[in-house]
Protein backbone atom coordinates (compact mmCIF):
# COMPACT_ATOMS: atom_id res chain seq x y z
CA UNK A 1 0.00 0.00 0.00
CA UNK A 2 3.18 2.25 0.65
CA UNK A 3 4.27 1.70 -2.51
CA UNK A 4 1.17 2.38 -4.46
CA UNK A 5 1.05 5.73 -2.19
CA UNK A 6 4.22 6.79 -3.12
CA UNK A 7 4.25 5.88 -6.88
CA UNK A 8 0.82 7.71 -6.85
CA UNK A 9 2.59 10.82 -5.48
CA UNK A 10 5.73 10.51 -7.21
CA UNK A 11 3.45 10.49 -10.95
CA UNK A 12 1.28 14.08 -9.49
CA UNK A 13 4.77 15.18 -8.67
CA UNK A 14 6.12 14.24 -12.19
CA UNK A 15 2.66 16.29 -13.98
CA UNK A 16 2.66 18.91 -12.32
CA UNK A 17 6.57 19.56 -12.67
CA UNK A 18 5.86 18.66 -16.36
CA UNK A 19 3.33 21.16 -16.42
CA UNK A 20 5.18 24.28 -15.12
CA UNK A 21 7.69 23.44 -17.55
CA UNK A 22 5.07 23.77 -20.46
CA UNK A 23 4.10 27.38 -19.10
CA UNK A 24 7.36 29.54 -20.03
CA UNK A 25 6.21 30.45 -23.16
CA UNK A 26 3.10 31.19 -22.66
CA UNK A 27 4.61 33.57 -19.65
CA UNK A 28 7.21 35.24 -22.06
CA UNK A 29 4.33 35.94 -24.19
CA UNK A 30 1.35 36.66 -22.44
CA UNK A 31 2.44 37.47 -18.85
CA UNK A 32 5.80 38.88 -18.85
CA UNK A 33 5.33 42.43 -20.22
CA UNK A 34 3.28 43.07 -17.20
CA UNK A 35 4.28 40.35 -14.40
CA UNK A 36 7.75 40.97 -15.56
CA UNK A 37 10.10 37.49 -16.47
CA UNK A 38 10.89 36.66 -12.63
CA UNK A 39 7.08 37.32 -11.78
CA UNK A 40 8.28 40.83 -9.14
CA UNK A 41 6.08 43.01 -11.69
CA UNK A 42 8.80 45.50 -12.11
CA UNK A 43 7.94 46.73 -15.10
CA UNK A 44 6.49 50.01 -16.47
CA UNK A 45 3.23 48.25 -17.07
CA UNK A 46 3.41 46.13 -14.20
CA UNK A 47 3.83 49.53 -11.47
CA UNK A 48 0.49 51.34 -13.93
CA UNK A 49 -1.71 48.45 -12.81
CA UNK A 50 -0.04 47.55 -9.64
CA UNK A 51 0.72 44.06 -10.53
CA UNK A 52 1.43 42.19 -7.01
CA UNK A 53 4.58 40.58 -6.79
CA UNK A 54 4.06 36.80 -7.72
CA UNK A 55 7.26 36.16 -6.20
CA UNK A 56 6.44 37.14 -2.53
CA UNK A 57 5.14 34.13 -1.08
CA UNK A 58 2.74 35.81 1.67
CA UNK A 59 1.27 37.33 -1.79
CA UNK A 60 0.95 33.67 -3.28
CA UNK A 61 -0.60 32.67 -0.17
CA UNK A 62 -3.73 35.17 -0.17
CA UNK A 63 -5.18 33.18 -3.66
CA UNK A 64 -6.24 29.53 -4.38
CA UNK A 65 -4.85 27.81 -7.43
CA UNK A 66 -8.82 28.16 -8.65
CA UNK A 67 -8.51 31.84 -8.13
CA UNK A 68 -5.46 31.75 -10.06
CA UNK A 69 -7.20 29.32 -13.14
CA UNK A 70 -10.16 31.86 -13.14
CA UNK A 71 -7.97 35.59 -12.96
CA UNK A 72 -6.05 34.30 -16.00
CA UNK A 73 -9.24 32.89 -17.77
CA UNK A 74 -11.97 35.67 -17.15
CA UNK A 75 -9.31 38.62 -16.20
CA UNK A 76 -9.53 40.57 -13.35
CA UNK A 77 -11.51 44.01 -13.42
CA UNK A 78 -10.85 46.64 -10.61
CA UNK A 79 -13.49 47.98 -8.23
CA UNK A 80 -14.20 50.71 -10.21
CA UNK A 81 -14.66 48.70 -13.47
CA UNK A 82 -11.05 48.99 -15.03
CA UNK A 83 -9.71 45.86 -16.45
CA UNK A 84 -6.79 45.47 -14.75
CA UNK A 85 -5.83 42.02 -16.65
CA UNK A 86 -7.46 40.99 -19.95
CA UNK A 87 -9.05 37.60 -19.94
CA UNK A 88 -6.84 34.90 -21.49
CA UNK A 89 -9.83 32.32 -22.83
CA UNK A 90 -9.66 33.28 -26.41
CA UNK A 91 -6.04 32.88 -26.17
CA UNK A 92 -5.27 29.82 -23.53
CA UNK A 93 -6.93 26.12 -23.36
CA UNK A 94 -7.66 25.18 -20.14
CA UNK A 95 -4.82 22.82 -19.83
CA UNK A 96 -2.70 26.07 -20.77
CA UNK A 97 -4.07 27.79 -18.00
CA UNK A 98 -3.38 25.28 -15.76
CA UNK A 99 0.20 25.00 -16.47
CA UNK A 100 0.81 28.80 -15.90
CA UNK A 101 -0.82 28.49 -12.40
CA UNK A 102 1.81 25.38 -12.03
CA UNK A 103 4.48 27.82 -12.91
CA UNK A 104 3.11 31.16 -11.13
CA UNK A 105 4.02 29.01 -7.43
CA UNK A 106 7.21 27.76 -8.70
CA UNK A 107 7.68 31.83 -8.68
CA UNK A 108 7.60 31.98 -5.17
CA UNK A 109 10.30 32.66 -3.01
């Protein structure tokens, strides 16, 4: 039963590594001009909209990886009604989605 336990974790282990590792493009790409490449959203976009820092893990803390999955699908709009981040649907599969949450935590520090 150990065994089947641990070769059950070891195989979510192996997917989800496998699926952060399918998100850097999609980052470079989609994220990066406003999260920045290391995720600190130190960039001139990034300060306008006042990305959070995706690399502060008290920050990573205050959202589920749901949260995260629905943000990047839907976008997020402000109180006030400014988007603040465009919806990624059109652009993103699920799966796709998925793998950029995967890589957003590996961002923490």
């Amino acid at each position: 039963m150990r065994t089947l336990l641990a070769a059950v974790a070891a195989l979510a282990l192996a997917a989800a590594t496998s699926r952060a590792a399918d998100a850097p493009p999609s980052w470079g790409k989609l994220c990066a001009s406003c999260h920045g490449s290391d995720g600190a959203g130190h960039t001139k976009a990034g300060r306008k909209l006042d990305v959070k820092d995706l690399t502060a893990a008290d920050y990573q803390k205050s959202f589920t990886d749901d949260e995260a999955f629905t943000a990047v699908k839907k976008g997020l709009t402000a109180k006030d009604g400014t988007e603040k981040m465009k919806p990624f649907a059109e652009k993103l599969s699920d799966d796709d989605i998925k793998s950029l949450v995967t890589y957003v935590r590996t961002l923490a520090k």
